[in-house]
PDB file of N, CA and C in Angstrom:
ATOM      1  N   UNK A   1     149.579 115.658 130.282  1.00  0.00           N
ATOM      2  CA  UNK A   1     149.218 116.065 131.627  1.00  0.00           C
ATOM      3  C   UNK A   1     148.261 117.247 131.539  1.00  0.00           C
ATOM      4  N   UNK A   2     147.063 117.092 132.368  1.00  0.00           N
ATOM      5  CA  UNK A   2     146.244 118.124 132.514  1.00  0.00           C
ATOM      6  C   UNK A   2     146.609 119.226 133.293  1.00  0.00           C
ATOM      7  N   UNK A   3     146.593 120.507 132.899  1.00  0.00           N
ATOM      8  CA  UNK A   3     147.050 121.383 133.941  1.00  0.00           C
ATOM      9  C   UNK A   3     146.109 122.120 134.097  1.00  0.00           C
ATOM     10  N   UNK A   4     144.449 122.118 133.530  1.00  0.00           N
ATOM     11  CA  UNK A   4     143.362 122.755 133.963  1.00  0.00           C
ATOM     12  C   UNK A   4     142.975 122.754 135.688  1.00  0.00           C
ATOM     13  N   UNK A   5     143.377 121.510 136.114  1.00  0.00           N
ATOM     14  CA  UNK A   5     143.057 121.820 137.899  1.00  0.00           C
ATOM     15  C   UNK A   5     143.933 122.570 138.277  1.00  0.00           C
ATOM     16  N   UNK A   6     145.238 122.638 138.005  1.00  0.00           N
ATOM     17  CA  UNK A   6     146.098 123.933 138.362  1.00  0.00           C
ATOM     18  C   UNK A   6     145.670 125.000 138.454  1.00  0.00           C
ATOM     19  N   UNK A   7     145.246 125.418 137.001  1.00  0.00           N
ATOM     20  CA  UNK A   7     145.157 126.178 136.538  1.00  0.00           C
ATOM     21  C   UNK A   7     143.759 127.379 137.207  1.00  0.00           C
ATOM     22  N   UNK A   8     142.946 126.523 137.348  1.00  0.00           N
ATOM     23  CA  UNK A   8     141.583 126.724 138.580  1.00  0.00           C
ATOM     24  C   UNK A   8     141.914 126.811 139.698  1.00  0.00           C
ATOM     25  N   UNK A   9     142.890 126.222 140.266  1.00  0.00           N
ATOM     26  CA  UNK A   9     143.520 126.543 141.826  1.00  0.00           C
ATOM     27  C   UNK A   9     143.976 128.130 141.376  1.00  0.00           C
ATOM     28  N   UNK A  10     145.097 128.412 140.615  1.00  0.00           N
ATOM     29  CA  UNK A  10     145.451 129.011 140.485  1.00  0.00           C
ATOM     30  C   UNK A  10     144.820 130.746 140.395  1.00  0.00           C
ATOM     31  N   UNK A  11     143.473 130.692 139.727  1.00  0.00           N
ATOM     32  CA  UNK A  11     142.684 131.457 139.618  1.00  0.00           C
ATOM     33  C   UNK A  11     141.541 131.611 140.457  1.00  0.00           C
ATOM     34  N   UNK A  12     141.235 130.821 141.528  1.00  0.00           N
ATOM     35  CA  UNK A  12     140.706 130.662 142.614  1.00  0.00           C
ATOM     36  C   UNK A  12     141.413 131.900 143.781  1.00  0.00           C
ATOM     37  N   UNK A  13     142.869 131.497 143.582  1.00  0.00           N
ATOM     38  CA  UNK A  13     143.803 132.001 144.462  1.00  0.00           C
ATOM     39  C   UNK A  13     144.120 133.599 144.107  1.00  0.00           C
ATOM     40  N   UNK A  14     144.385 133.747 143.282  1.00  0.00           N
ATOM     41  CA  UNK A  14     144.395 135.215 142.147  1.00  0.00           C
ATOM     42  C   UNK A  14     143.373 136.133 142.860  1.00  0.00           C
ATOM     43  N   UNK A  15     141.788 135.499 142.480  1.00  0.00           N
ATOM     44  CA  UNK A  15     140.624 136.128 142.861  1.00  0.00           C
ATOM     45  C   UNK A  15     140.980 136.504 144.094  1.00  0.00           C
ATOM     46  N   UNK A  16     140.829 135.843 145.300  1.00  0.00           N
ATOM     47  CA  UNK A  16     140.943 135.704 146.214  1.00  0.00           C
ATOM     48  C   UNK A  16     142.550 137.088 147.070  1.00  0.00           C
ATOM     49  N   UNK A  17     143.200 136.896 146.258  1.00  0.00           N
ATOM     50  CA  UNK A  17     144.230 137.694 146.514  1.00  0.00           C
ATOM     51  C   UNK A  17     143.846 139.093 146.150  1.00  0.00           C
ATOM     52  N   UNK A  18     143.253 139.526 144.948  1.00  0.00           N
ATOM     53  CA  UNK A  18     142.666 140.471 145.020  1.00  0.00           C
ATOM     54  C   UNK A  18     141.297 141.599 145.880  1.00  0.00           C
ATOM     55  N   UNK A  19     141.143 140.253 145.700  1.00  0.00           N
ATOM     56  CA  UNK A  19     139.818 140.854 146.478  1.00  0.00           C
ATOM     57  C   UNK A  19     139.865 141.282 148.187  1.00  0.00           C
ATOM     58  N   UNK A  20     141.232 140.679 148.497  1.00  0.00           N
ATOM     59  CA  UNK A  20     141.143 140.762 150.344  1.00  0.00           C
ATOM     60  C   UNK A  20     142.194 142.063 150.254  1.00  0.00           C
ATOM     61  N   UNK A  21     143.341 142.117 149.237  1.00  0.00           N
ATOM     62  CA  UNK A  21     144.402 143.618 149.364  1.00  0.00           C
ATOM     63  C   UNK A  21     143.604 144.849 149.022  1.00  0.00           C
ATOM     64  N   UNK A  22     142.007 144.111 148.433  1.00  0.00           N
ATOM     65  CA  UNK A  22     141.372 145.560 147.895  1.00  0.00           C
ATOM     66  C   UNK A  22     140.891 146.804 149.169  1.00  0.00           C
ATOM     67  N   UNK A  23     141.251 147.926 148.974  1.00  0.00           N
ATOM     68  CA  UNK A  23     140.538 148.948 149.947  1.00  0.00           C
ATOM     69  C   UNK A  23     139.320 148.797 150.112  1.00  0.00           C
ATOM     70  N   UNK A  24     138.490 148.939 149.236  1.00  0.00           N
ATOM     71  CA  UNK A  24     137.256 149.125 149.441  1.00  0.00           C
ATOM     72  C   UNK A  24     136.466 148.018 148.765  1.00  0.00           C
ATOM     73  N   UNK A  25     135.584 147.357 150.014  1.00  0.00           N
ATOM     74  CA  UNK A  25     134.736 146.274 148.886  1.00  0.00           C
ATOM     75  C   UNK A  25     132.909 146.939 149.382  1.00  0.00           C
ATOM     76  N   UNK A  26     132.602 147.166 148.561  1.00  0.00           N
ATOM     77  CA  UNK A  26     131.072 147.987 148.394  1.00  0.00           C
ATOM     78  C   UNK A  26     129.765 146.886 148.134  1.00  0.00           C
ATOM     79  N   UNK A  27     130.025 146.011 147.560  1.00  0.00           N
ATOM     80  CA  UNK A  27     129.133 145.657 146.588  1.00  0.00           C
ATOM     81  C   UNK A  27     129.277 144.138 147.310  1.00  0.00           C
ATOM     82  N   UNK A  28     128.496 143.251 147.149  1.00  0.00           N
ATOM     83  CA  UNK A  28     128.826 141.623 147.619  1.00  0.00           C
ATOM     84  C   UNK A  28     129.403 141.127 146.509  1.00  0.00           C
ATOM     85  N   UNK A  29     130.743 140.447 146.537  1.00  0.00           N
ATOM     86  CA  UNK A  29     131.375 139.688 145.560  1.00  0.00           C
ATOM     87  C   UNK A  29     130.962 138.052 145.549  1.00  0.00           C
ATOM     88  N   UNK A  30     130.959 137.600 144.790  1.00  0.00           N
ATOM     89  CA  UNK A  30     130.667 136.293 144.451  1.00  0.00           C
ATOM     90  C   UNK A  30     132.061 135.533 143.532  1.00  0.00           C
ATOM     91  N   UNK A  31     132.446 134.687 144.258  1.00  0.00           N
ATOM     92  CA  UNK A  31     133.526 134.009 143.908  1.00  0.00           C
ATOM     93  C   UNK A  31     133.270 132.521 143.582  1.00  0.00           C
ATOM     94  N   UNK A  32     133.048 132.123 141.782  1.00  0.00           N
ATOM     95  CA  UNK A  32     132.860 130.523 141.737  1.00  0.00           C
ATOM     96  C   UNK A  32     134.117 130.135 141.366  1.00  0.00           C
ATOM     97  N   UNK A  33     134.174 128.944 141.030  1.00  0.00           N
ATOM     98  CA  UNK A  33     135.201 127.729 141.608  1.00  0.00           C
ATOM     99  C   UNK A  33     134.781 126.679 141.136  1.00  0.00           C
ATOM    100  N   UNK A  34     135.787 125.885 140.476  1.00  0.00           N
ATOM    101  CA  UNK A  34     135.730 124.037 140.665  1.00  0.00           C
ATOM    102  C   UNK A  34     137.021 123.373 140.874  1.00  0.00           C
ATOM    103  N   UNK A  35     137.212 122.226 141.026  1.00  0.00           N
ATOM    104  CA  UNK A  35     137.682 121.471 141.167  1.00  0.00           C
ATOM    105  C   UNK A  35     138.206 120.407 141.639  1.00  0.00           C
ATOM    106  N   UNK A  36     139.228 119.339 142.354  1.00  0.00           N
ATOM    107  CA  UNK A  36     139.323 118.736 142.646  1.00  0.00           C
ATOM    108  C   UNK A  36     138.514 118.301 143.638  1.00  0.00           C
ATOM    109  N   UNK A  37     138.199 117.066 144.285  1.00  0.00           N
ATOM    110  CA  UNK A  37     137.189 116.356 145.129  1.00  0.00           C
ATOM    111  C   UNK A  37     138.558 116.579 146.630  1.00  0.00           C
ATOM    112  N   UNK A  38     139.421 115.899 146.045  1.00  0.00           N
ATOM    113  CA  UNK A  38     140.188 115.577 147.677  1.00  0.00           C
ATOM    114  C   UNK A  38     140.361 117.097 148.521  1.00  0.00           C
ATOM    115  N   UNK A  39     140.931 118.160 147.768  1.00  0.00           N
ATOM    116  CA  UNK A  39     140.992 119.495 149.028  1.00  0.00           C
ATOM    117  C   UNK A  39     140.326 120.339 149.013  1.00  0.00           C
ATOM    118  N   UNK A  40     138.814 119.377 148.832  1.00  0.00           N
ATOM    119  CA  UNK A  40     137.277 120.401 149.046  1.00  0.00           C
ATOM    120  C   UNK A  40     137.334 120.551 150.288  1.00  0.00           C
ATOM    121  N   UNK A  41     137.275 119.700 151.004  1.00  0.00           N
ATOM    122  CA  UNK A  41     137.265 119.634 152.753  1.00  0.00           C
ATOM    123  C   UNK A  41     138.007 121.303 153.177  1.00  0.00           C
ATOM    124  N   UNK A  42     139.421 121.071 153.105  1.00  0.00           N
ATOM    125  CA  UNK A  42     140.587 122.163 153.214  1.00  0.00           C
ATOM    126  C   UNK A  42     139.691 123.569 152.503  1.00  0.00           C
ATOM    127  N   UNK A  43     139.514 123.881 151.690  1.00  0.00           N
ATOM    128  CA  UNK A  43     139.241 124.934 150.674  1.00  0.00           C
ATOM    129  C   UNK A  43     137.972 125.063 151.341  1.00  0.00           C
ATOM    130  N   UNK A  44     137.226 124.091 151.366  1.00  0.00           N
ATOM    131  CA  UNK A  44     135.592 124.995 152.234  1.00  0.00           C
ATOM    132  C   UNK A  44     136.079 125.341 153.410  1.00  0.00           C
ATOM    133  N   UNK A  45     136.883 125.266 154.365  1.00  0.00           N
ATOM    134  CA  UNK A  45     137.756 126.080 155.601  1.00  0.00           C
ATOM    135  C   UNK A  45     138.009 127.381 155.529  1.00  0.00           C
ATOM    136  N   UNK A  46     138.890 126.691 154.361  1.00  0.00           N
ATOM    137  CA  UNK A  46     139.497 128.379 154.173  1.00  0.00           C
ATOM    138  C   UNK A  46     138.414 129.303 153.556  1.00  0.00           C
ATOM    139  N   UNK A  47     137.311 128.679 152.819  1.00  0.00           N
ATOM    140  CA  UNK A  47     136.628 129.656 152.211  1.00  0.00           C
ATOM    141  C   UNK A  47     135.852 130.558 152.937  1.00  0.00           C
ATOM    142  N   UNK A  48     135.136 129.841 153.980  1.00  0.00           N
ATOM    143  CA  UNK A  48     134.484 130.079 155.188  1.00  0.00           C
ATOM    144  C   UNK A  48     135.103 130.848 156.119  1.00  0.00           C
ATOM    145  N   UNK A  49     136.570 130.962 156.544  1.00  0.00           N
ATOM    146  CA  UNK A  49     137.348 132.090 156.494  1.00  0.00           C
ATOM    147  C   UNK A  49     137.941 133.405 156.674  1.00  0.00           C
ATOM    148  N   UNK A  50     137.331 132.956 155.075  1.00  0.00           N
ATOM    149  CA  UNK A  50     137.923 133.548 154.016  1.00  0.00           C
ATOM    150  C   UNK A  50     136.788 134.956 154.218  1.00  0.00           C
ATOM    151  N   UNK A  51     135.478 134.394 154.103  1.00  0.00           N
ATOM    152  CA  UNK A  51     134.304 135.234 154.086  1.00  0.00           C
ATOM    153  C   UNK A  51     133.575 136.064 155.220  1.00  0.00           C
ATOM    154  N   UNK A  52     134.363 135.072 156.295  1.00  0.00           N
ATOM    155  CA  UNK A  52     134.108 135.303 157.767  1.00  0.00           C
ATOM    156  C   UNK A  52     134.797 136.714 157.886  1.00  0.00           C
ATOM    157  N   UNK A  53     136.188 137.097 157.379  1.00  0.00           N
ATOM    158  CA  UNK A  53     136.632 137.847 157.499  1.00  0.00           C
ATOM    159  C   UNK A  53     136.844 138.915 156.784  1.00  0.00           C
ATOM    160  N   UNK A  54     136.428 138.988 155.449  1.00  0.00           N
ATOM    161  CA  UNK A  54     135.934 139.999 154.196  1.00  0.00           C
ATOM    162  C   UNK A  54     134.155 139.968 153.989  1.00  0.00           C
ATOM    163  N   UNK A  55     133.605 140.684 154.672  1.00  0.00           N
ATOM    164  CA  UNK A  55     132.191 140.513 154.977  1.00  0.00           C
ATOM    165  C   UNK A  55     131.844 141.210 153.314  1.00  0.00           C
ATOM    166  N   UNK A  56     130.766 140.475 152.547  1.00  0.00           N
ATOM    167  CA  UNK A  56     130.375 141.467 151.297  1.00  0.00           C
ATOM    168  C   UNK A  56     130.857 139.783 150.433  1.00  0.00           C
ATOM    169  N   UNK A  57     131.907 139.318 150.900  1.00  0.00           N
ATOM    170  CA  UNK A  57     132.850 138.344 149.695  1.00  0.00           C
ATOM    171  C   UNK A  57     132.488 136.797 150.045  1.00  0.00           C
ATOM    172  N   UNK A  58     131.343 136.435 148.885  1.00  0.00           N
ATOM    173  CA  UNK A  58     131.383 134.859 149.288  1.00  0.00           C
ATOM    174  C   UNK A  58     132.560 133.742 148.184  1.00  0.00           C
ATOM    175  N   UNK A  59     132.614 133.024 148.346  1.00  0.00           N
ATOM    176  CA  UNK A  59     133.474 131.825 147.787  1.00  0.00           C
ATOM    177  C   UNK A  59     132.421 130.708 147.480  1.00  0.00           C
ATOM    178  N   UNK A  60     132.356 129.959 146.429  1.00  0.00           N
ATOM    179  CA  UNK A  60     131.163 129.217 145.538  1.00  0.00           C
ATOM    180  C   UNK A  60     132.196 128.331 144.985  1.00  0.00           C
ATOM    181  N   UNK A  61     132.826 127.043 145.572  1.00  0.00           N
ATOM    182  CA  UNK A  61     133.785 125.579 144.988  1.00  0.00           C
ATOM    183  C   UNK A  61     133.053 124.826 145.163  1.00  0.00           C
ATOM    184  N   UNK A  62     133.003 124.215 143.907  1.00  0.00           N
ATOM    185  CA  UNK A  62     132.536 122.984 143.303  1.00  0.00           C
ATOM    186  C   UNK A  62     132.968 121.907 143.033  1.00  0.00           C
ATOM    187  N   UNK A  63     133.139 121.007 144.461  1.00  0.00           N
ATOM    188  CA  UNK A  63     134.251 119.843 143.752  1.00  0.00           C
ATOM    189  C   UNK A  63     133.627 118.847 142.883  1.00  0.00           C
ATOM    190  N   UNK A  64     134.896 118.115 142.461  1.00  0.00           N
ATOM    191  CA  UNK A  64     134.543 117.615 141.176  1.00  0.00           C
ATOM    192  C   UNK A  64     135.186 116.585 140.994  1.00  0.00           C
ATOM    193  N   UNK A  65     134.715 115.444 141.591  1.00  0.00           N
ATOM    194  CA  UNK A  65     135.460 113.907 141.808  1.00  0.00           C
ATOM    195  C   UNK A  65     136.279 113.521 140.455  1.00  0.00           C
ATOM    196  N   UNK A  66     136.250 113.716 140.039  1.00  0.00           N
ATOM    197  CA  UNK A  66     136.776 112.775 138.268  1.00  0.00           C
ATOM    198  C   UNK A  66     138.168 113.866 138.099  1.00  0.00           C
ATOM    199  N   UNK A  67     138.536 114.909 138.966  1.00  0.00           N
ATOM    200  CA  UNK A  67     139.652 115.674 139.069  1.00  0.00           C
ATOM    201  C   UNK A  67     140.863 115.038 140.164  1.00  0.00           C
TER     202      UNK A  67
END
């Protein structure tokens, strides 16, 4: 069993958790990403968001059908 798409969710989510509890964001963050094809839909939502609401912080997922 592959647990690399996990494992990319997982660190997608990490990033993401950090970056929004942080005090101060100064600088524009850039957040890439891959994986799965089916909860690209869902994940570009939330990413969009995501960014809407941490101005400076974009999100960059790359789905990836063969996942």
């Amino acid at each position: 069993m592959n647990c690399m798409p996990r494992f990319n969710a997982f660190l997608v989510v990490a990033c993401l958790a950090v970056v929004a509890f942080s005090s101060s964001v100064s600088a524009e963050i850039k957040l890439i990403g891959s994986g799965a094809s089916f909860p690209a839909p869902m994940y570009s939502k939330w990413f969009k968001d995501f960014s809407g609401a941490n101005k400076g912080v974009r999100v960059d997922y790359q789905s990836n059908p063969s996942l």
